[in-house]
C-alpha atoms as a PDB file:
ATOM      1  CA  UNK A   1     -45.560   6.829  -7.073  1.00  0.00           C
ATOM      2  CA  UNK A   2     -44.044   9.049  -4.019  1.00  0.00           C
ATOM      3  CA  UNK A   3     -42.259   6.399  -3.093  1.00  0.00           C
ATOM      4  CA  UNK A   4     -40.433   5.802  -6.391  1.00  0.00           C
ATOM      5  CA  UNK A   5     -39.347   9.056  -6.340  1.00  0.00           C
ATOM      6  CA  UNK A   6     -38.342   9.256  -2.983  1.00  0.00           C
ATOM      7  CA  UNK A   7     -35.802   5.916  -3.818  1.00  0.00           C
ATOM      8  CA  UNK A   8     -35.006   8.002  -7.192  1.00  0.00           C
ATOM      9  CA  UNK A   9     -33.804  10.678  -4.943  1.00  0.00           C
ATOM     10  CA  UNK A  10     -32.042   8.374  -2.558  1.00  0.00           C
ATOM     11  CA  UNK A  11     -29.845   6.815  -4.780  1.00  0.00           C
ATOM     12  CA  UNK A  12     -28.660   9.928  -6.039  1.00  0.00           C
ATOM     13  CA  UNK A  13     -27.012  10.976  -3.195  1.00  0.00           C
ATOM     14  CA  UNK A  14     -23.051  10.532  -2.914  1.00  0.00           C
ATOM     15  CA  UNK A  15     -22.832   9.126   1.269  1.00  0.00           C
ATOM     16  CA  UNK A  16     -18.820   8.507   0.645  1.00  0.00           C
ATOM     17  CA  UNK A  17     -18.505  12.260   0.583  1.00  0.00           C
ATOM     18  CA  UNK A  18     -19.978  13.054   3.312  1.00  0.00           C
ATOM     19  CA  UNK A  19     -17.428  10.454   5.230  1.00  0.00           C
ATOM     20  CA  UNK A  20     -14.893  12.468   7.691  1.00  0.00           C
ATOM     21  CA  UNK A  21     -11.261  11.978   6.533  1.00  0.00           C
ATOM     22  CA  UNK A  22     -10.391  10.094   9.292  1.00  0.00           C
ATOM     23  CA  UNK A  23     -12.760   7.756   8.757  1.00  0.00           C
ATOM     24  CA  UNK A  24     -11.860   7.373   5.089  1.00  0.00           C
ATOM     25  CA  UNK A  25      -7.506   7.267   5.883  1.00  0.00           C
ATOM     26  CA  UNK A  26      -8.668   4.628   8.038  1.00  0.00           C
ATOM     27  CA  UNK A  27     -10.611   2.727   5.530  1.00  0.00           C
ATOM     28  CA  UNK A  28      -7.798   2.783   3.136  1.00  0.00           C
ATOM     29  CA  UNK A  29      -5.080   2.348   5.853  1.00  0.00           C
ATOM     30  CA  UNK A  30      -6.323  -1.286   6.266  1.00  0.00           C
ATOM     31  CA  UNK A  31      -6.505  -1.904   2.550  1.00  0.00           C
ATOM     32  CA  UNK A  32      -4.103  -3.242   0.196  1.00  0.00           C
ATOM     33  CA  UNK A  33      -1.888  -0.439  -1.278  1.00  0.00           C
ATOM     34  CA  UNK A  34      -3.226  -1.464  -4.693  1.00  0.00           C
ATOM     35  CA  UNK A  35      -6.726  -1.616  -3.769  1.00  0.00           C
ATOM     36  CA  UNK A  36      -6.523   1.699  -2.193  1.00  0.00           C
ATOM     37  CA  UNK A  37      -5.093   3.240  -4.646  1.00  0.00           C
ATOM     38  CA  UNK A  38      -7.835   2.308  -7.171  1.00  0.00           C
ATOM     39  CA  UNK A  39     -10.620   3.884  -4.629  1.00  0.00           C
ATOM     40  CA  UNK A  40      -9.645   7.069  -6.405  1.00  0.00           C
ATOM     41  CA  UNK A  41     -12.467   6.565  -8.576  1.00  0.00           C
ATOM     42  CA  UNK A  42     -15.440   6.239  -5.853  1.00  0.00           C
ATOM     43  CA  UNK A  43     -15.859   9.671  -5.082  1.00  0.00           C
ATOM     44  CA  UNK A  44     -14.129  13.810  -5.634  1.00  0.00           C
ATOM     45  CA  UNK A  45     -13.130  13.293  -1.739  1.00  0.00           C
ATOM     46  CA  UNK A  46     -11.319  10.080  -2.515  1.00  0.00           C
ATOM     47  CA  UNK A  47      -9.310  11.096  -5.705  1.00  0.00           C
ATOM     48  CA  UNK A  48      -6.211  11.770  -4.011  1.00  0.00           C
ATOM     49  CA  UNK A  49      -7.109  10.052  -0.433  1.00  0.00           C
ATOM     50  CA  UNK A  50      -4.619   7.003  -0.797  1.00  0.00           C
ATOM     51  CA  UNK A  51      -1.729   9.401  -0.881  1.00  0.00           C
ATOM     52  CA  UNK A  52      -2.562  10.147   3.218  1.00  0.00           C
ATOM     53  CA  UNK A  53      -2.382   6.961   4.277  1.00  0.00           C
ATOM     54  CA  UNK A  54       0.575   5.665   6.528  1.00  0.00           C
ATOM     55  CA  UNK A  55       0.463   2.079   5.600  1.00  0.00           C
ATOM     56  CA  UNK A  56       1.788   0.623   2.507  1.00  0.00           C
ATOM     57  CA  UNK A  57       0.617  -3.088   1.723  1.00  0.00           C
ATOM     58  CA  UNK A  58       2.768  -3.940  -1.297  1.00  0.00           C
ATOM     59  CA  UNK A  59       2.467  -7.449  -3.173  1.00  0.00           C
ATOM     60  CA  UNK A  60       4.017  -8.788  -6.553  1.00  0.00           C
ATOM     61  CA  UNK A  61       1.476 -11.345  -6.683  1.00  0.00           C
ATOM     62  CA  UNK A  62      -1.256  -9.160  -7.374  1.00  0.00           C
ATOM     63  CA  UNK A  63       0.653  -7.218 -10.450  1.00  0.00           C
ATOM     64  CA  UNK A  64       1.266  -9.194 -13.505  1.00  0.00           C
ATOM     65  CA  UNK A  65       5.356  -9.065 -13.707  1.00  0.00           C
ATOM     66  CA  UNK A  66       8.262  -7.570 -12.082  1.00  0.00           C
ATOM     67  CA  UNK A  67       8.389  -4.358 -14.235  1.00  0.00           C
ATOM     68  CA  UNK A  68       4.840  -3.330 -13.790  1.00  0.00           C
ATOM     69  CA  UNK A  69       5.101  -4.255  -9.956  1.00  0.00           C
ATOM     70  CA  UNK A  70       8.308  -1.522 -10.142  1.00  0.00           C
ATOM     71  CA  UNK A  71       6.218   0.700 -11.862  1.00  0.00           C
ATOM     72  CA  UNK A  72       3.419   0.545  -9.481  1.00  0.00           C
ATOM     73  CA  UNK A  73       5.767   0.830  -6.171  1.00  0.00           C
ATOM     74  CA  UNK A  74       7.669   3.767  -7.671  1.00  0.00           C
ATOM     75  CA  UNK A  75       4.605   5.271  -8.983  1.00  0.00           C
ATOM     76  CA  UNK A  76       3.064   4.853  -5.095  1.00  0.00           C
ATOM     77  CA  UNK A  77       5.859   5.996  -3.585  1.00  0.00           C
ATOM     78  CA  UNK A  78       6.323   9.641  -6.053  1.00  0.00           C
ATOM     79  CA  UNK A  79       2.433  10.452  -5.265  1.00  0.00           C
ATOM     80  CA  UNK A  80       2.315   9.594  -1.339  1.00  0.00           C
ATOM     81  CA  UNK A  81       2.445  12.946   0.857  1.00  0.00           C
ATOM     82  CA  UNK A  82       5.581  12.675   2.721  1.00  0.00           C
ATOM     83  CA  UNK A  83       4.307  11.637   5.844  1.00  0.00           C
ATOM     84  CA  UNK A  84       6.026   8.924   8.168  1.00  0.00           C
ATOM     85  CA  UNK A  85       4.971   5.242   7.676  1.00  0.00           C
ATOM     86  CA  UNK A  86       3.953   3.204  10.762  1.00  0.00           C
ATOM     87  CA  UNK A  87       3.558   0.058   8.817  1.00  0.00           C
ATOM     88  CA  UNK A  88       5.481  -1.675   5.600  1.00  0.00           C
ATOM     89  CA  UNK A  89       4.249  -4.756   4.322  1.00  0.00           C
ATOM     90  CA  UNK A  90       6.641  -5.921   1.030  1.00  0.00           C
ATOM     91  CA  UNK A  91       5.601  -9.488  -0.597  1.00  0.00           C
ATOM     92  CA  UNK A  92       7.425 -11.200  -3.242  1.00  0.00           C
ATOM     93  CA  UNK A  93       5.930 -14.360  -2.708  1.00  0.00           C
ATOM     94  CA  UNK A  94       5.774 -15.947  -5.987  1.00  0.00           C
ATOM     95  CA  UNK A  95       8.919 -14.791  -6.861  1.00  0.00           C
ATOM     96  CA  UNK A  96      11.722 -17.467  -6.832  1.00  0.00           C
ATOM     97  CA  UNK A  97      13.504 -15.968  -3.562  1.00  0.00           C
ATOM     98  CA  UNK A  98      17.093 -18.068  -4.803  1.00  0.00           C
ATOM     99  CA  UNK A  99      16.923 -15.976  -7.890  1.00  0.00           C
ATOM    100  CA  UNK A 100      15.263 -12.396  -6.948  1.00  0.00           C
ATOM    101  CA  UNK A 101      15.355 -10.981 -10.599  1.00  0.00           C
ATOM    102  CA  UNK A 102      17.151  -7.415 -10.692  1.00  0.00           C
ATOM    103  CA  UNK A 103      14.191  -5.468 -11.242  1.00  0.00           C
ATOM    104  CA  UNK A 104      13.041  -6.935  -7.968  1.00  0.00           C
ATOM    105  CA  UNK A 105      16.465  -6.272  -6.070  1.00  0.00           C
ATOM    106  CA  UNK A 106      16.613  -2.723  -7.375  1.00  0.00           C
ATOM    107  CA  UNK A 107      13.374  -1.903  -6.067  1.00  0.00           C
ATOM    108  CA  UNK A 108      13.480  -3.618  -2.807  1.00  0.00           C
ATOM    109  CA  UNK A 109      16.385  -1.065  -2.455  1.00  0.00           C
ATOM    110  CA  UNK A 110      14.081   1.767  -3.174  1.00  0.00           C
ATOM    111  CA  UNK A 111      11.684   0.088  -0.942  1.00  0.00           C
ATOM    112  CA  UNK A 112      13.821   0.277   1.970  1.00  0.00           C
ATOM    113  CA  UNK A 113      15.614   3.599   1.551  1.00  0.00           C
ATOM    114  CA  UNK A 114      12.038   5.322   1.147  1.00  0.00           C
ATOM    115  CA  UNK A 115      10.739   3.477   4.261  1.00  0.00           C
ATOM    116  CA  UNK A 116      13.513   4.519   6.811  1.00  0.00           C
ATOM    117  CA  UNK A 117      13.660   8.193   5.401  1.00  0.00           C
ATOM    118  CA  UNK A 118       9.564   8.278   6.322  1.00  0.00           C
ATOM    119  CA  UNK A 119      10.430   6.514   9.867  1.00  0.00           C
ATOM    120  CA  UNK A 120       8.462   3.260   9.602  1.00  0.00           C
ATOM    121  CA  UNK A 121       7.658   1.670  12.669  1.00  0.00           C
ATOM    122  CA  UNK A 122       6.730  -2.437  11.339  1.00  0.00           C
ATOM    123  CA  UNK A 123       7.980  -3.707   8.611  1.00  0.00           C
ATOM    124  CA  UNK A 124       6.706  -7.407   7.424  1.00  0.00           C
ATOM    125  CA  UNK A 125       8.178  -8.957   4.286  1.00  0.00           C
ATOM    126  CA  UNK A 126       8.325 -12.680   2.706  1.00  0.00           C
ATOM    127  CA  UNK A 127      12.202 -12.173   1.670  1.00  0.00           C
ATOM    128  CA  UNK A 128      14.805 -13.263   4.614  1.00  0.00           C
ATOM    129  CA  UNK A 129      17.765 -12.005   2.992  1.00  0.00           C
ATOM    130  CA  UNK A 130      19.541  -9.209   1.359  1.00  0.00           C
ATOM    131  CA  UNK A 131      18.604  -6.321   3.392  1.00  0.00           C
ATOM    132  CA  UNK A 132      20.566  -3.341   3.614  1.00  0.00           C
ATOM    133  CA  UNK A 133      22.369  -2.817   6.768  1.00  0.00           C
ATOM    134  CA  UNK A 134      20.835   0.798   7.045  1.00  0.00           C
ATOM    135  CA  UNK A 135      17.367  -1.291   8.301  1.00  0.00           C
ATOM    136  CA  UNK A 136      18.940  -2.397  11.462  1.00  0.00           C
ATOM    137  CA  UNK A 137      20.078   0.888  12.186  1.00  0.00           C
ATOM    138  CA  UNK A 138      16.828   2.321  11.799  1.00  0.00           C
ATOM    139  CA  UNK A 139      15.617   3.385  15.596  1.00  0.00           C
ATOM    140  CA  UNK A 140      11.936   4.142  14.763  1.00  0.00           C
ATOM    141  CA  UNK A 141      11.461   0.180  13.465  1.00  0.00           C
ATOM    142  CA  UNK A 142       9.807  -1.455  16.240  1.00  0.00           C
ATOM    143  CA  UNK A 143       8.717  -4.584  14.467  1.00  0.00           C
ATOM    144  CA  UNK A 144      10.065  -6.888  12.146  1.00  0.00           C
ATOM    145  CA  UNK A 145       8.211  -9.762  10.662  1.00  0.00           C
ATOM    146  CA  UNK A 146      10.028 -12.402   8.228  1.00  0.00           C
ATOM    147  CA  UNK A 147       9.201 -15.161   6.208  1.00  0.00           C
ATOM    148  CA  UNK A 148       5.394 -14.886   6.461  1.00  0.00           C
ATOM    149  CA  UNK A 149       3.811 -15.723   2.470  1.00  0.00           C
ATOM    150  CA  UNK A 150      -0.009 -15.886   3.329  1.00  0.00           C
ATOM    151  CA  UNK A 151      -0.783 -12.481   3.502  1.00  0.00           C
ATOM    152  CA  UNK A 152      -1.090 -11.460   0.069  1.00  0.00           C
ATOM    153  CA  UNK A 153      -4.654 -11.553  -1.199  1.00  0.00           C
ATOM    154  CA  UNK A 154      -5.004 -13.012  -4.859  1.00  0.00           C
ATOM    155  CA  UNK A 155      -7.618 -10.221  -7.603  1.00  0.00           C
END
């Protein structure tokens, strides 16, 4: 019977708050911008953690259309402490790339204008074309990754 309420006890206890913040930004940092966002919920530590991060991992493919992808990016983007970014990853995968709808253009714009303000260091994206000419004038981007579509985990 000890036992059992020694387990009882156990379970009670809430270990992700007791995690250093460093060890949590990291956590997140390596996570899907999505995913991270929705940790939120695990824990009173967590509830605002994602906006510390200084990685943003953002995919169409795992938001159901164009507008709510905008809404999620801008949404991301308002919250996140204005820290710099060391790394950008932008998919559009499964978005006809011939015919980028404008919703998509418009916030690739945002996308980009928000990322060289913050000073982002790598920037990887599935789209080969119609970047602003600002990017290649950006001197903190050190890398630059095009064309790569595997990266973007399906839910």
């Amino acid at each position: 019977m000890e036992g059992l309420l020694h387990t009882s006890k156990m379970r009670k206890i809430d270990r992700l708050s007791y995690l250093p913040y460093y060890i949590i930004y990291h956590i997140l940092y390596l996570m899907d911008t999505k995913y991270a966002v929705r940790t939120c919920v695990l824990s009173k530590n967590w509830r605002y953690s994602w906006t510390h991060i200084h990685s943003l991992n953002l995919c169409h493919r795992n938001v159901l259309n164009s507008v709510a992808f905008h809404g999620f990016v801008t949404h991301v983007l308002h919250h996140r402490k204005d820290l710099n970014l060391v790394k950008l990853k932008f998919y559009c995968s499964d978005v006809e790339l011939d015919s980028i709808d404008e919703i998509i253009e418009t916030l690739m714009s945002i996308v980009f204008e928000y990322a060289i303000s913050h000073r982002f260091k790598e920037f990887e994206t599935d789209i080969v074309d119609n970047f602003p000419s600002t990017l290649f004038e950006c001197q903190a981007l050190k890398t630059l990754k095009l064309g790569q579509t595997t990266k973007c985990l399906r839910d």
